[in-house]
Protein backbone atom coordinates (compact mmCIF):
# COMPACT_ATOMS: atom_id res chain seq x y z
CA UNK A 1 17.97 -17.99 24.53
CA UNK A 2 19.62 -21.75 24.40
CA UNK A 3 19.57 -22.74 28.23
CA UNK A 4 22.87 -24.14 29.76
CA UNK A 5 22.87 -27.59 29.87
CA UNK A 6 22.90 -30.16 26.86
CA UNK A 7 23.35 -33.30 26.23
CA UNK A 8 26.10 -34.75 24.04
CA UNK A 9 26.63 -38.83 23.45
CA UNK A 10 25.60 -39.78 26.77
CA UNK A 11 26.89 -36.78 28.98
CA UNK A 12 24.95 -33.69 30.31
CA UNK A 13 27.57 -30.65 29.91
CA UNK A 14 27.47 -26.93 29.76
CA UNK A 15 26.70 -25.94 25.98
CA UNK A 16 29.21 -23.99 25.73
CA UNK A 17 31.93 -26.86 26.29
CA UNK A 18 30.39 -29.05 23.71
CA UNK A 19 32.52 -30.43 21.48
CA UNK A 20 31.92 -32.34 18.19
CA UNK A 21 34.44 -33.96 15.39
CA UNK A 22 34.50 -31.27 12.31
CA UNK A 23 34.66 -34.53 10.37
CA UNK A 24 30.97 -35.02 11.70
CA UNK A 25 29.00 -36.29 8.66
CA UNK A 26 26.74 -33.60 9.92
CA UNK A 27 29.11 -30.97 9.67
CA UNK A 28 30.85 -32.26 6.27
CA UNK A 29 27.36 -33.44 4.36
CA UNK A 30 24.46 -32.60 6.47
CA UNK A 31 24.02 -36.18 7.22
CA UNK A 32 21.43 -35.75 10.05
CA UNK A 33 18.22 -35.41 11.24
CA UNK A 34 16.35 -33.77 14.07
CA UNK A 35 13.06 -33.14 15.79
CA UNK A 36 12.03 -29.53 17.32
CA UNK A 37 9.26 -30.22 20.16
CA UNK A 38 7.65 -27.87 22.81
CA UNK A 39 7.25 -28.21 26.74
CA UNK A 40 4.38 -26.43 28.58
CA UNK A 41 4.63 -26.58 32.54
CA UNK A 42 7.79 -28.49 32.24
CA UNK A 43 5.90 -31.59 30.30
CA UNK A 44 7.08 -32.40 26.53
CA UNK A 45 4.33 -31.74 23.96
CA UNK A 46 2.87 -34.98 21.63
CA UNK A 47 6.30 -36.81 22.68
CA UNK A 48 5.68 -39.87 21.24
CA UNK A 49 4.49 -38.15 18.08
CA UNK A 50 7.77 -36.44 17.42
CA UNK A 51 9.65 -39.56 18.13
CA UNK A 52 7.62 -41.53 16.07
CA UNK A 53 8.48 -38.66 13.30
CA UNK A 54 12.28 -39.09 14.40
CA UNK A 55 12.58 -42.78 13.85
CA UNK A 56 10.97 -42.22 10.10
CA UNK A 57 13.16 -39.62 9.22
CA UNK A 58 16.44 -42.21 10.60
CA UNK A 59 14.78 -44.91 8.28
CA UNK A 60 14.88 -42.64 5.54
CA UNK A 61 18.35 -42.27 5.62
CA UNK A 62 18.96 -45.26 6.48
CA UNK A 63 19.97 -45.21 10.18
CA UNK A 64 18.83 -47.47 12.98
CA UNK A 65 16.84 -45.70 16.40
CA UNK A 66 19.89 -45.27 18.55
CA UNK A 67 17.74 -44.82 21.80
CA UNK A 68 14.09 -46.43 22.51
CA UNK A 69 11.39 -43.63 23.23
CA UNK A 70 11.40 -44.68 26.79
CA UNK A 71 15.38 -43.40 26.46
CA UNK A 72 14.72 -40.20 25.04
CA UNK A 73 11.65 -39.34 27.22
CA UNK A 74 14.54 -39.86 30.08
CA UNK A 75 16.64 -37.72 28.00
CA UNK A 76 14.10 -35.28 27.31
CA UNK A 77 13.15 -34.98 31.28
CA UNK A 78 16.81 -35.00 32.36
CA UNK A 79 17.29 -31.96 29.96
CA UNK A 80 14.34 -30.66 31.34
CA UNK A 81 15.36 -30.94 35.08
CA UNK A 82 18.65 -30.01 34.73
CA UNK A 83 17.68 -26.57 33.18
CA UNK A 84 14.67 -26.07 35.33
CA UNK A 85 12.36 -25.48 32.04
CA UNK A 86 8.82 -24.61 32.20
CA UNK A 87 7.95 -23.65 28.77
CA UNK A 88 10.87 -24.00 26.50
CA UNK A 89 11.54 -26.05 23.10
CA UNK A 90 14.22 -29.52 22.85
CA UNK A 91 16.15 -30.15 19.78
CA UNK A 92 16.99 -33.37 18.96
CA UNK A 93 19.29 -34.70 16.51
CA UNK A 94 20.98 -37.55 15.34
CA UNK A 95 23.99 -37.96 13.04
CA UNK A 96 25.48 -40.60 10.86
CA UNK A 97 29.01 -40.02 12.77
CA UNK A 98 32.64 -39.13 12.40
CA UNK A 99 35.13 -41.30 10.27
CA UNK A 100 38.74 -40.44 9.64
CA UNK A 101 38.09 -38.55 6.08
CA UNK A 102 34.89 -37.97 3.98
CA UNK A 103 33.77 -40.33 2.02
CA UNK A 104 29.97 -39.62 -0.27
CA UNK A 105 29.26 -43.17 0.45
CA UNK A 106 29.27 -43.51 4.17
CA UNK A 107 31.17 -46.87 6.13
CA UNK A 108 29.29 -48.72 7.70
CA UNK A 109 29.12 -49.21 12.08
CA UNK A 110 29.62 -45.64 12.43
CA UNK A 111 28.80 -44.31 15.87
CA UNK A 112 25.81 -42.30 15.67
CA UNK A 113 26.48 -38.82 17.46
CA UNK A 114 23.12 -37.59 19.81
CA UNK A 115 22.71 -34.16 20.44
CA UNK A 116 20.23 -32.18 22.57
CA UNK A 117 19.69 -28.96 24.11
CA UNK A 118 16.88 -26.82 25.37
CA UNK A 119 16.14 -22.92 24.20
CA UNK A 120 13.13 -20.96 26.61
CA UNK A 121 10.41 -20.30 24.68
CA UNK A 122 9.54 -16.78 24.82
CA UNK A 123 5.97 -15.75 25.15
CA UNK A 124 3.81 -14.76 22.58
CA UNK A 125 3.41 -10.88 21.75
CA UNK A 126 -0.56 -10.49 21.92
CA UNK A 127 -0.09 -8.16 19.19
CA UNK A 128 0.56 -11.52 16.81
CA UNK A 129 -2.62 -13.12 18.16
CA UNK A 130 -4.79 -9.65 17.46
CA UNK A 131 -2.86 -8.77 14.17
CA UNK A 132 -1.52 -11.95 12.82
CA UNK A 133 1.63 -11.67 10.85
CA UNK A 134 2.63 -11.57 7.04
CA UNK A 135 3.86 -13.86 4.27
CA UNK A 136 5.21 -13.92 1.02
CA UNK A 137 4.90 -16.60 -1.46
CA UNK A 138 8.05 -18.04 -3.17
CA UNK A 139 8.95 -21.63 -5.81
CA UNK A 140 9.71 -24.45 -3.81
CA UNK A 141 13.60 -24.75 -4.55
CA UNK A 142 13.98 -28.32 -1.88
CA UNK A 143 14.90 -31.62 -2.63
CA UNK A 144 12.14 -34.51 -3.48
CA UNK A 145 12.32 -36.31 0.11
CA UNK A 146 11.03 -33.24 2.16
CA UNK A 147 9.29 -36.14 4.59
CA UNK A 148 12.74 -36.81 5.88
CA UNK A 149 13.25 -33.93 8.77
CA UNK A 150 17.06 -33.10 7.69
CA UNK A 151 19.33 -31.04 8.80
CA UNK A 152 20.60 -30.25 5.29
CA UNK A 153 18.41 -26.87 5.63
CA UNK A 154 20.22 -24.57 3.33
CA UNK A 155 17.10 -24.19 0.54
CA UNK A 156 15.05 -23.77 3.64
CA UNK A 157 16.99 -20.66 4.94
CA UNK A 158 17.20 -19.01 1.56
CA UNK A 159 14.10 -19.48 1.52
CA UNK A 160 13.14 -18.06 4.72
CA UNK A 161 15.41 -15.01 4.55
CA UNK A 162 13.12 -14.24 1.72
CA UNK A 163 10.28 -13.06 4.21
CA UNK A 164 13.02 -11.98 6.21
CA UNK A 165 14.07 -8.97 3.63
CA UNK A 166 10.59 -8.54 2.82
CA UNK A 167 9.84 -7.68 6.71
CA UNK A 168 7.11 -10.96 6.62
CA UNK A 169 7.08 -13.86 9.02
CA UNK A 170 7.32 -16.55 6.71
CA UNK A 171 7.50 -17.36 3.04
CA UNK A 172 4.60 -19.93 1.79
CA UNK A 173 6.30 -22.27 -0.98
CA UNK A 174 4.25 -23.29 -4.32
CA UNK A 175 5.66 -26.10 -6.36
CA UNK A 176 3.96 -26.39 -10.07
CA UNK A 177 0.86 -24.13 -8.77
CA UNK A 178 0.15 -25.94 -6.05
CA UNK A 179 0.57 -25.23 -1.99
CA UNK A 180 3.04 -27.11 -0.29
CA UNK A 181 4.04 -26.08 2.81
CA UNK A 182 6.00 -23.06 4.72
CA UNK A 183 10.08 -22.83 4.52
CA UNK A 184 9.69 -24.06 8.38
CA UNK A 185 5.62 -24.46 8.78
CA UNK A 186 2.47 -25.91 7.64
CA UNK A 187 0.24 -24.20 5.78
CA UNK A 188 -3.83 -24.58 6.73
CA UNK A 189 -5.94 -22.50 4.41
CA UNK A 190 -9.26 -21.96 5.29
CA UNK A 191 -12.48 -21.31 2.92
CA UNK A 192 -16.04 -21.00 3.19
CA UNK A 193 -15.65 -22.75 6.93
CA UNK A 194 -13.68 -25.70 5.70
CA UNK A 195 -9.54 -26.08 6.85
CA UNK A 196 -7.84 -27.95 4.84
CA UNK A 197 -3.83 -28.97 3.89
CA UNK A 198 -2.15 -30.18 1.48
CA UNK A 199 -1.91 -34.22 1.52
CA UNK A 200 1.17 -35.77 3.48
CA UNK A 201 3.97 -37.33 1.19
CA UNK A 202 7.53 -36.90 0.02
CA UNK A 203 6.71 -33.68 -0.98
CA UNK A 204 5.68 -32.05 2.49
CA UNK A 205 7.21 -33.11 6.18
CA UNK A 206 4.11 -34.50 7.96
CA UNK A 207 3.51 -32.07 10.80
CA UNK A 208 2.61 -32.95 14.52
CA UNK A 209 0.94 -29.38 15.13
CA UNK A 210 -1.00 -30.04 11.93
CA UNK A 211 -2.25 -33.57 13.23
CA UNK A 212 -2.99 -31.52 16.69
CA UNK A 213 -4.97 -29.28 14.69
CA UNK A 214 -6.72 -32.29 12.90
CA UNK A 215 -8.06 -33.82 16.20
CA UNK A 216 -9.10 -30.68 17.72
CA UNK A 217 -11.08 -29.42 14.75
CA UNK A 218 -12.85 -32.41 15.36
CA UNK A 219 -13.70 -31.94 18.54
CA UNK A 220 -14.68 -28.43 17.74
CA UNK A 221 -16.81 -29.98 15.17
CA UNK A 222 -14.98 -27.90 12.08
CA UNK A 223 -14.54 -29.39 8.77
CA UNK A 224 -10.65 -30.33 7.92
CA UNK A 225 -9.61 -32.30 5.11
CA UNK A 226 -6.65 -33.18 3.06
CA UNK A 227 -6.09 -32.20 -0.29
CA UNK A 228 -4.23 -30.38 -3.41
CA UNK A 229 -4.49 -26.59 -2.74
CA UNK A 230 -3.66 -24.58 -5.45
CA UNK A 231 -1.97 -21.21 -5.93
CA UNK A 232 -5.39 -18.95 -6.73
CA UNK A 233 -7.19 -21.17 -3.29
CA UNK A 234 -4.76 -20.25 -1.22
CA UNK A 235 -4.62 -16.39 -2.46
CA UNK A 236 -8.43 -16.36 -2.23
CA UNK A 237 -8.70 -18.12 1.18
CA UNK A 238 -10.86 -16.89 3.87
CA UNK A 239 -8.14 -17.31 6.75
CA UNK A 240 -4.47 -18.98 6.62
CA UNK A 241 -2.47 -20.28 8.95
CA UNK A 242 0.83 -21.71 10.08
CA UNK A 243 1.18 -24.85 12.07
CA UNK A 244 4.46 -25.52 13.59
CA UNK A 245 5.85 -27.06 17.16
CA UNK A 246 7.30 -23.75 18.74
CA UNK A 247 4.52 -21.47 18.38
CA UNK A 248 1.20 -23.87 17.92
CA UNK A 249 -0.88 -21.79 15.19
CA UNK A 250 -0.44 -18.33 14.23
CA UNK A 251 -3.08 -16.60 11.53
CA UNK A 252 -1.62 -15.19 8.53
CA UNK A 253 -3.36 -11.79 7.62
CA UNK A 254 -1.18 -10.61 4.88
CA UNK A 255 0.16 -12.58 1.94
CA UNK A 256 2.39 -10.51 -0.80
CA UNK A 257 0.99 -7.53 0.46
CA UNK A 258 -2.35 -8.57 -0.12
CA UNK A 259 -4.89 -8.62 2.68
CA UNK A 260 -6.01 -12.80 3.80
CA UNK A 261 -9.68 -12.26 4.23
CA UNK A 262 -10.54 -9.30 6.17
CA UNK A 263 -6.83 -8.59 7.15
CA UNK A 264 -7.24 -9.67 10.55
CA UNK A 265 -7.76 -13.29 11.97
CA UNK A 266 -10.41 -14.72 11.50
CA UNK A 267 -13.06 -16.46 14.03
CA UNK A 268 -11.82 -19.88 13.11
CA UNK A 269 -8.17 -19.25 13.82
CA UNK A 270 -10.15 -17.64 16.86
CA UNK A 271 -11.60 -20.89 17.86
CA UNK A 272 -8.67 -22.64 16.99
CA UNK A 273 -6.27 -20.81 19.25
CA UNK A 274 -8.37 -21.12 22.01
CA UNK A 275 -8.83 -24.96 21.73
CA UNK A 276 -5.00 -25.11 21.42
CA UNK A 277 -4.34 -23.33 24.28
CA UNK A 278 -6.44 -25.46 26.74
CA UNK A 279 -5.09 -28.78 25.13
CA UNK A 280 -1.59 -28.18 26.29
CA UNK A 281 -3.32 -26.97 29.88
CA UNK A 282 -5.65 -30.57 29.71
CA UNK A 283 -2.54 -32.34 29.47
CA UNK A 284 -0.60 -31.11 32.43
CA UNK A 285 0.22 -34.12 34.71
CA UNK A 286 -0.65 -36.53 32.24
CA UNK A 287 2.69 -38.90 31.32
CA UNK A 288 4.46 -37.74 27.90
CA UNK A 289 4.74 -41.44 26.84
C-alpha cells in the first residue's frame, strides 16, 4: 500500500490531497518520465544509478535535470523519514508541465512538475523463491525508444495483462525472434552455466538490477555476457530470470506452459539470490550517494 506522505513541487503533503493540473502534459500526452527504486533498512538502493538512469531518460525527451542528485537523495530521505519506511519502493517522476491548452509541440520554459511518493514493499512469499513463478511469451508491440523510462506505459500494460489472464507473472516480449526484455523486467536466461541478456540500446531500458546482477556474478565468479538471445535460446534455457528494482531477481520455472529447465529454480538463481540478498545487507550504513 502507497504510504501517506508525498511530495509534490516542493511540498510534502498527504497523498490523498495531491493535486495536479488535468492539463498536465503527463496527463494529456504522457509527457513524463520516472524511476521506480527500492529501500532496505530505510537506505535507497543503487541511488545514484537510478538517477543517473533519470537524467538520460529527461535528455531523451528533451528536458533539463530539475534537481541535482544531492536534491533528490534529500528528497528521497525526507520521503523516507516522513513515512518512517524500512523496506518500501520511491517513485519518481518528472513532467514536461501544464500550459493553458494542448499543444503536440510543447512551449518552451514550462515548469517541470516533480512527483514522489513511497509504497511498503511487501515481503516476499517463500513459496516464489522455492517455486518460482510463470511466464508467457508475447510480440513486442512498444515504441523504438524503449531506453527512455516513460510514463506513456499503455503497450506495456496490455502487455502485462496478458500474463495477467493467463494466471502468469509476467509476459517475456520477442521482437523479430529475438529476446528483448519483460513488459516491466529484464530477462537473464541462463545455459550451460553461462547468464546472459540481451545487449543495452533503444530497443531495451538498461536495467539497474541487471547491472547489480552483472557485478555480483562476478564476484561469484559466474559467466555473464551480453548478447542477441533468440526465441528457441530462451525456450531451451537452463534457468530464466527476471531482474527488476522492486523484487531483485525472481526465477522463472514455467514459460507458455512449458517447464524452464527442471521446473524449479535452478542452483544459479540459487546462488544468485543469495548474493543479492547480502548485498543490500553489506550496504546498510553506507551513504546512498
Amino acid at each position: 500500500m502507497p504510504l501517506p506522505i508525498c511530495y509534490l513541487n516542493g511540498d510534502y503533503l498527504p497523498l490523498t490531497e495531491a493535486r495536479v493540473s488535468p492539463l498536465d502534459r503527463a496527463f494529456l500526452f504522457g509527457d513524463a518520465v520516472y524511476e521506480v527504486l527500492p529501500v532496505y533498512a530505510s537506505r535507497p538502493f543503487r541511488l545514484r544509478e537510478h538517477l543517473e538512469r533519470l537524467n538520460r531518460s529527461l535528455a531523451g525527451i528533451r528536458m533539463s535535470a530539475p534537481l541535482s542528485h544531492a536534491e533528490w537523495a534529500q528528497l528521497c530521505q525526507q520521503l523516507i523519514v516522513r513515512n518512517s519506511a524500512r523496506e518500501a519502493y520511491l517513485y519518481i517522476q518528472v513532467t514536461r508541465g501544464a500550459e493553458l491548452g494542448r499543444n503536440h509541440a510543447w512551449p518552451e520554459n514550462l515548469r517541470p512538475t516533480l512527483f514522489a511518493y513511497a509504497t511498503a514493499l511487501e515481503p516476499l512469499s517463500p513459496t516464489v523463491l522455492e517455486q518460482g513463478v510463470c511466464a508467457v511469451t508475447a510480440a513486442d508491440t512498444r515504441w523504438s525508444r524503449r531506453d527512455i523510462k516513460s510514463t506513456a506505459l499503455l503497450a506495456n500494460i496490455l502487455l502485462k495483462k496478458l500474463s495477467a489472464d493467463a494466471g502468469a507473472f509476467e509476459t517475456i516480449l520477442l521482437e523479430n525472434g529475438d529476446l528483448t526484455e519483460g513488459s516491466s523486467t529484464t530477462v537473464h536466461v541462463v545455459k550451460g552455466g553461462v547468464i546472459r541478456t540481451p545487449p543495452n540500446g533503444h530497443h531495451i531500458l538498461p536495467g539497474t538490477t541487471r547491472d547489480v546482477v552483472t557485478e555480483l556474478a562476478a564476484r561469484l565468479t559466474l559467466p555473464c555476457e551480453s548478447g542477441r538471445i533468440t526465441e528457441t535460446a530462451l525456450k531451451d534455457a537452463d534457468e530464466i530470470w527476471l531482474a527488476f528494482a522492486t523484487r531483485g531477481v525472481l526465477p522463472v520455472t514455467s514459460l507458455d506452459g512449458a517447464p524452464v529447465g527442471t521446473g524449479k529454480p535452478g542452483p544459479l538463481f540459487k546462488r544468485m539470490s543469495t548474493a543479492f540478498a547480502d548485498y543490500t545487507r553489506e550496504l546498510a550504513g553506507i551513504p546512498a550517494l
